[in-house]
C-alpha atoms as a PDB file:
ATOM      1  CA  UNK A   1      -3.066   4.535  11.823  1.00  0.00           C
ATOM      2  CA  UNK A   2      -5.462   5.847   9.155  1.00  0.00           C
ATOM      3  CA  UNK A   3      -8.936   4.084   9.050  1.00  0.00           C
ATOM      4  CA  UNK A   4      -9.670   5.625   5.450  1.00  0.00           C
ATOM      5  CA  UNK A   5      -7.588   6.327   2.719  1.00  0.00           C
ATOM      6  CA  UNK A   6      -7.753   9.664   0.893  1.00  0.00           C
ATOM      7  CA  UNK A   7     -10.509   8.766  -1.515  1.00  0.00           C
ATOM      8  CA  UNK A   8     -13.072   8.425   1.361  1.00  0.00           C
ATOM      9  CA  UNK A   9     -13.007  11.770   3.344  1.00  0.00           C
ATOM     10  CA  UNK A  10     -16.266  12.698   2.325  1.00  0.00           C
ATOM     11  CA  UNK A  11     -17.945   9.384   3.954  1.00  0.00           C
ATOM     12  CA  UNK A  12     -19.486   9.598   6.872  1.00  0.00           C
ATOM     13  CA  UNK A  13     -20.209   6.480   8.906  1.00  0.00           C
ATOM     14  CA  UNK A  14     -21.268   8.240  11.993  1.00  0.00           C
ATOM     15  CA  UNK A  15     -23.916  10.089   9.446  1.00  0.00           C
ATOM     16  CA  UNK A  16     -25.257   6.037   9.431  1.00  0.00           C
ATOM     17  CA  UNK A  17     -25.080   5.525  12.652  1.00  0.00           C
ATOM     18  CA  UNK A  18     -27.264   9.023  13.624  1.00  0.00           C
ATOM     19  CA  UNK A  19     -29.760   7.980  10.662  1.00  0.00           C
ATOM     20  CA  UNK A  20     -30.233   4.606  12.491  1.00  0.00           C
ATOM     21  CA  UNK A  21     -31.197   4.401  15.961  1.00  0.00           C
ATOM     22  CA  UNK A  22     -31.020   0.548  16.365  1.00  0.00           C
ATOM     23  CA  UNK A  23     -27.397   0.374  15.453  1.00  0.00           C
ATOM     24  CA  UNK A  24     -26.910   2.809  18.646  1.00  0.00           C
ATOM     25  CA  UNK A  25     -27.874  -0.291  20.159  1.00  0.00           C
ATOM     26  CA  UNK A  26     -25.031  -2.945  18.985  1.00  0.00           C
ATOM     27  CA  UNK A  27     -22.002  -3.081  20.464  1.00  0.00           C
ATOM     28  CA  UNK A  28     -19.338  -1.914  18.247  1.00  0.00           C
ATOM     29  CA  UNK A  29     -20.696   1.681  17.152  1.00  0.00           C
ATOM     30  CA  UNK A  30     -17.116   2.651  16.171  1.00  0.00           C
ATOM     31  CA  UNK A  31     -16.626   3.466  12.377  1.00  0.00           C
ATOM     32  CA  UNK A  32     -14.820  -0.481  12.150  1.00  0.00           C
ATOM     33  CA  UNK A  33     -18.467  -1.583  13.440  1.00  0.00           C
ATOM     34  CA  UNK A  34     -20.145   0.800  11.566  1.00  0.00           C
ATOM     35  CA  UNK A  35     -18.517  -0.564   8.032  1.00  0.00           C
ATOM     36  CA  UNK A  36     -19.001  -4.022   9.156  1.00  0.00           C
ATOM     37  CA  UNK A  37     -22.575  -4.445  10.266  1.00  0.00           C
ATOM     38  CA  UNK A  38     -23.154  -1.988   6.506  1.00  0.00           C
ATOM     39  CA  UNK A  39     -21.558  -4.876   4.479  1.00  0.00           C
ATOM     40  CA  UNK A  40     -23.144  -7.589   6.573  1.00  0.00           C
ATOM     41  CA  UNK A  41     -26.949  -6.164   6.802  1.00  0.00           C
ATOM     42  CA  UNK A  42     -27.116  -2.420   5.844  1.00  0.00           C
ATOM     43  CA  UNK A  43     -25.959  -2.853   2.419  1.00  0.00           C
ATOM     44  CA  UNK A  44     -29.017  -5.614   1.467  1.00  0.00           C
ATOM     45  CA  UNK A  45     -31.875  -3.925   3.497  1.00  0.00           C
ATOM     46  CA  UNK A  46     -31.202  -0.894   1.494  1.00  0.00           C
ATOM     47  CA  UNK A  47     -29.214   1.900   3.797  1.00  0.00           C
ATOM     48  CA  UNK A  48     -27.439   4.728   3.243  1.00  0.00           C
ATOM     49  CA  UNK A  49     -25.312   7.239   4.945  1.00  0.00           C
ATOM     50  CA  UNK A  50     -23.070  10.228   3.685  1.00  0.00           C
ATOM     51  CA  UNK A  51     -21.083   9.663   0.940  1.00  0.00           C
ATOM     52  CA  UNK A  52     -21.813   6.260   0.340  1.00  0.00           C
ATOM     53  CA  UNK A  53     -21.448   6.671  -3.310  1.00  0.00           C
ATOM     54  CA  UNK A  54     -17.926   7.533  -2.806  1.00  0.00           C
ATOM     55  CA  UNK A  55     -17.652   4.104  -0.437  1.00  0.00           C
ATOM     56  CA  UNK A  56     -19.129   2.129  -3.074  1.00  0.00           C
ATOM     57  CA  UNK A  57     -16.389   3.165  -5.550  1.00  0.00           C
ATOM     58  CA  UNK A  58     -13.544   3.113  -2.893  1.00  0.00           C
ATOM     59  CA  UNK A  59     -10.672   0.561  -2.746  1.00  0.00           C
ATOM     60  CA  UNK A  60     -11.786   0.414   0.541  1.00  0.00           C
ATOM     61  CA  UNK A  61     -15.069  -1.317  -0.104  1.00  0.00           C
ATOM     62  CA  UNK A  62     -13.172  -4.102  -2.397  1.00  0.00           C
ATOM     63  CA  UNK A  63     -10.856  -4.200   0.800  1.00  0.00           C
ATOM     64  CA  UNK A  64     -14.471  -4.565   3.367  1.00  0.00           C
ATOM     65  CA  UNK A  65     -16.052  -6.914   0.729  1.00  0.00           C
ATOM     66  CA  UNK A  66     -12.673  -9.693   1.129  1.00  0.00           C
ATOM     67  CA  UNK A  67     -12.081  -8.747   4.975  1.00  0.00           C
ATOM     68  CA  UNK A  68     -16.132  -9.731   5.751  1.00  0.00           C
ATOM     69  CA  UNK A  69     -16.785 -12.057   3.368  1.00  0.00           C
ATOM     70  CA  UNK A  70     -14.312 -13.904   5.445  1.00  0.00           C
ATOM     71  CA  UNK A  71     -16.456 -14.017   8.537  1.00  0.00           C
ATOM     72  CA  UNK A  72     -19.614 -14.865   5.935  1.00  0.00           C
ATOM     73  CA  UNK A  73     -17.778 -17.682   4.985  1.00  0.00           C
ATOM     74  CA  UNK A  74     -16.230 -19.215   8.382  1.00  0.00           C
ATOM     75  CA  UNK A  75     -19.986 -19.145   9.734  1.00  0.00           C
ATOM     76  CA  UNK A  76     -20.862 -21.139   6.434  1.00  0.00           C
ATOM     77  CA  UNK A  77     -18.414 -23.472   7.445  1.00  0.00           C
ATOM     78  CA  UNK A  78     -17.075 -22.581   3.728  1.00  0.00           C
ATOM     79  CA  UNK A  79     -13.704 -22.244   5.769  1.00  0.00           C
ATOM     80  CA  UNK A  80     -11.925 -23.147   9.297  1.00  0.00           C
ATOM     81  CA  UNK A  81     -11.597 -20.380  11.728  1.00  0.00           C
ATOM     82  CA  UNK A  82      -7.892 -21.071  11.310  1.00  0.00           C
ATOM     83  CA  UNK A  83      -7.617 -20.111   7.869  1.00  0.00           C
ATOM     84  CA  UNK A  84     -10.025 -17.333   8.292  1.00  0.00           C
ATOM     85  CA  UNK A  85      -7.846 -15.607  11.157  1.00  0.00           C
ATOM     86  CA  UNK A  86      -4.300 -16.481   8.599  1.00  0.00           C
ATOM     87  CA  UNK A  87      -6.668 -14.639   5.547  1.00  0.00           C
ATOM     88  CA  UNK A  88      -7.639 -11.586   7.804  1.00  0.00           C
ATOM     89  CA  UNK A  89      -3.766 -11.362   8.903  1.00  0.00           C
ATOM     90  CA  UNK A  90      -2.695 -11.484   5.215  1.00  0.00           C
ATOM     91  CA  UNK A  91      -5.395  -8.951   4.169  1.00  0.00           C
ATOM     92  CA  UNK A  92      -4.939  -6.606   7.213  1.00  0.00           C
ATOM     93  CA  UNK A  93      -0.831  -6.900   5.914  1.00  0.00           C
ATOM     94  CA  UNK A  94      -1.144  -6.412   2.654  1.00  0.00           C
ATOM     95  CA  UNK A  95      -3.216  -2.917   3.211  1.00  0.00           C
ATOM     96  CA  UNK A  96      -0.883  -1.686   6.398  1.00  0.00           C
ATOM     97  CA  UNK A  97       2.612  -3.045   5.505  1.00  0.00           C
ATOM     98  CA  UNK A  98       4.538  -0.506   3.175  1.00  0.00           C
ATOM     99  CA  UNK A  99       5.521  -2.486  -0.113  1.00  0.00           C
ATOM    100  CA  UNK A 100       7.776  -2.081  -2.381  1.00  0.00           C
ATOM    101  CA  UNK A 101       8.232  -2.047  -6.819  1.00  0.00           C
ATOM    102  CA  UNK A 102      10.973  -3.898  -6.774  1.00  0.00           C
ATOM    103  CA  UNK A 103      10.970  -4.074 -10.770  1.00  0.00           C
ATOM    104  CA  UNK A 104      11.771   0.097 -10.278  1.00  0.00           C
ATOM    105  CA  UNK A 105      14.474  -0.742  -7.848  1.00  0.00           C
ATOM    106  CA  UNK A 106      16.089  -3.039 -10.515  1.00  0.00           C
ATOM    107  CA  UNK A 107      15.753  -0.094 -12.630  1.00  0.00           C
ATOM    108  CA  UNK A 108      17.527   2.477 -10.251  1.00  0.00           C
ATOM    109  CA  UNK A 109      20.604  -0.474  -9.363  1.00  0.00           C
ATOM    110  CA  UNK A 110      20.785  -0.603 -13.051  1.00  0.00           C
ATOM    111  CA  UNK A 111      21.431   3.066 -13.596  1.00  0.00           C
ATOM    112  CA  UNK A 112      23.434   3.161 -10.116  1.00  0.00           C
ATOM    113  CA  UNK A 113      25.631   0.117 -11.569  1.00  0.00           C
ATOM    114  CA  UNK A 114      25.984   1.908 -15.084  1.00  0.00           C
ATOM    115  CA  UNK A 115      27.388   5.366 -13.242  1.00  0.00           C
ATOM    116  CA  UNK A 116      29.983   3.589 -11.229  1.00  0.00           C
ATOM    117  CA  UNK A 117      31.284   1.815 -14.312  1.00  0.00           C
ATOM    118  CA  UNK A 118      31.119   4.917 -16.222  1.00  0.00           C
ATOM    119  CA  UNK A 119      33.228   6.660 -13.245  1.00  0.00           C
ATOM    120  CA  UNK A 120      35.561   4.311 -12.920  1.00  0.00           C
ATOM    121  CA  UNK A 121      36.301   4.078 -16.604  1.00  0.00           C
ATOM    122  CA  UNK A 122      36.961   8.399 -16.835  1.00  0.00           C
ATOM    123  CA  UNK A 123      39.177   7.787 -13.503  1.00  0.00           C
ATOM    124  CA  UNK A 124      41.503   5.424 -15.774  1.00  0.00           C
ATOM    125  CA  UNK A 125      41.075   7.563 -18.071  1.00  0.00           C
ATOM    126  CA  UNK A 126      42.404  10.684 -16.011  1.00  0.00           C
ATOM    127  CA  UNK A 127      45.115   8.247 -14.717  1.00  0.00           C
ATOM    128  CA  UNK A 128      46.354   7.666 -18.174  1.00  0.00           C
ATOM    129  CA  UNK A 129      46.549  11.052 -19.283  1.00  0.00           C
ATOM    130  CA  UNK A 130      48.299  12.088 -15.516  1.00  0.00           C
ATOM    131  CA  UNK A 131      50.730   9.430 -16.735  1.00  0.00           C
ATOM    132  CA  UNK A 132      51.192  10.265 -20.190  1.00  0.00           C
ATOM    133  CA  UNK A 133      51.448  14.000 -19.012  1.00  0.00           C
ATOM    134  CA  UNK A 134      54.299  13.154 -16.650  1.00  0.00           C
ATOM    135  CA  UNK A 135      56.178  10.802 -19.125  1.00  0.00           C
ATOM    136  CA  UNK A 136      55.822  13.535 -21.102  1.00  0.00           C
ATOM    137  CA  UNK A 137      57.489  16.148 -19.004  1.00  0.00           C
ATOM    138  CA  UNK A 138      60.193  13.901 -17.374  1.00  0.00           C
ATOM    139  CA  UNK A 139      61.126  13.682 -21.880  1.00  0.00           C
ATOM    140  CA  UNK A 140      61.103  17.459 -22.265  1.00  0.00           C
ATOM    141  CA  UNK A 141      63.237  18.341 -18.934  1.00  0.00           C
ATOM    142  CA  UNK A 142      66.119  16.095 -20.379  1.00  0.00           C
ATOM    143  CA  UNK A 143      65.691  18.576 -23.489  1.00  0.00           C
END
C-alpha cells in the first residue's frame, strides 16, 4: 500500500529525521512516526525537512491534520477513545477504499439503456421489412 500519493514524491521525511537527532531517539522513526510526531510537535517548534512545502500543500496534510487531531482531541477528553478509534477507521477508509461516482454510472446505464432500446427497435424494424419482403415474394410467385 502506498504511504504517499503522487503529489508528495519530492518529501522527504527521513531528510527530518537525519536533520534531528532526538527523534532518532523515539520509538516510531518510520515515515508514519515521522509525519505524526511533525504535526504533533515539529510543526509548532518550527521544523523542516525536504519538501515540506510540497507537504504543506498536499491532500495528505489535510488527511494528517483530521487523522491527529483525533488523538489531540481523545487526550483532551474532547472525545471517547471509542469514537476516536470508529473516526480513525472511517478516515483510514475513506483514503484506502476505492470509491465510486455513482452520478457517472447513472450516466453510462442511461446511455447503455438508450442503445438497447434503440437496438431492439431497428431489430423490429428488420423483422418487418423480412416480413413485408416475404409477403411480398410469396404475391409475385403466384404471378
Amino acid at each position: 500500500m502506498q504511504l504517499f500519493s503522487k503529489d508528495m514524491e519530492n518529501v522527504n521525511f527521513q531528510d527530518y529525521l537525519s536533520k534531528y537527532t532526538d527523534l532518532q531517539k523515539m520509538g516510531d522513526t518510520s515515515d508514519y512516526g515521522l509525519r505524526q510526531h511533525y504535526n504533533k510537535y515539529g510543526r509548532g517548534e518550527g521544523r523542516t525537512f525536504k519538501g515540506q512545502e510540497e507537504y504543506e500543500r498536499s491532500q495528505e496534510r489535510q488527511f494528517d491534520d483530521r487523522f491527529f487531531n483525533l488523538e489531540k482531541d481523545e487526550e483532551n477528553k474532547k472525545i471517547t477513545a471509542e469514537k476516536a478509534t470508529e473516526l480513525r477507521n472511517a478516515l483510514l477508509k475513506d483514503k484506502y477504499t476505492p470509491s465510486a461516482d455513482l452520478s457517472q454510472f447513472e450516466g453510462l446505464l442511461g446511455k447503455l439503456e438508450a442503445s438497447k432500446m434503440k437496438q431492439a427497435g431497428s431489430a423490429a424494424l428488420d423483422t418487418r421489412r423480412n416480413t413485408y419482403a416475404q409477403g411480398l415474394a410469396q404475391m409475385m410467385s403466384n404471378f
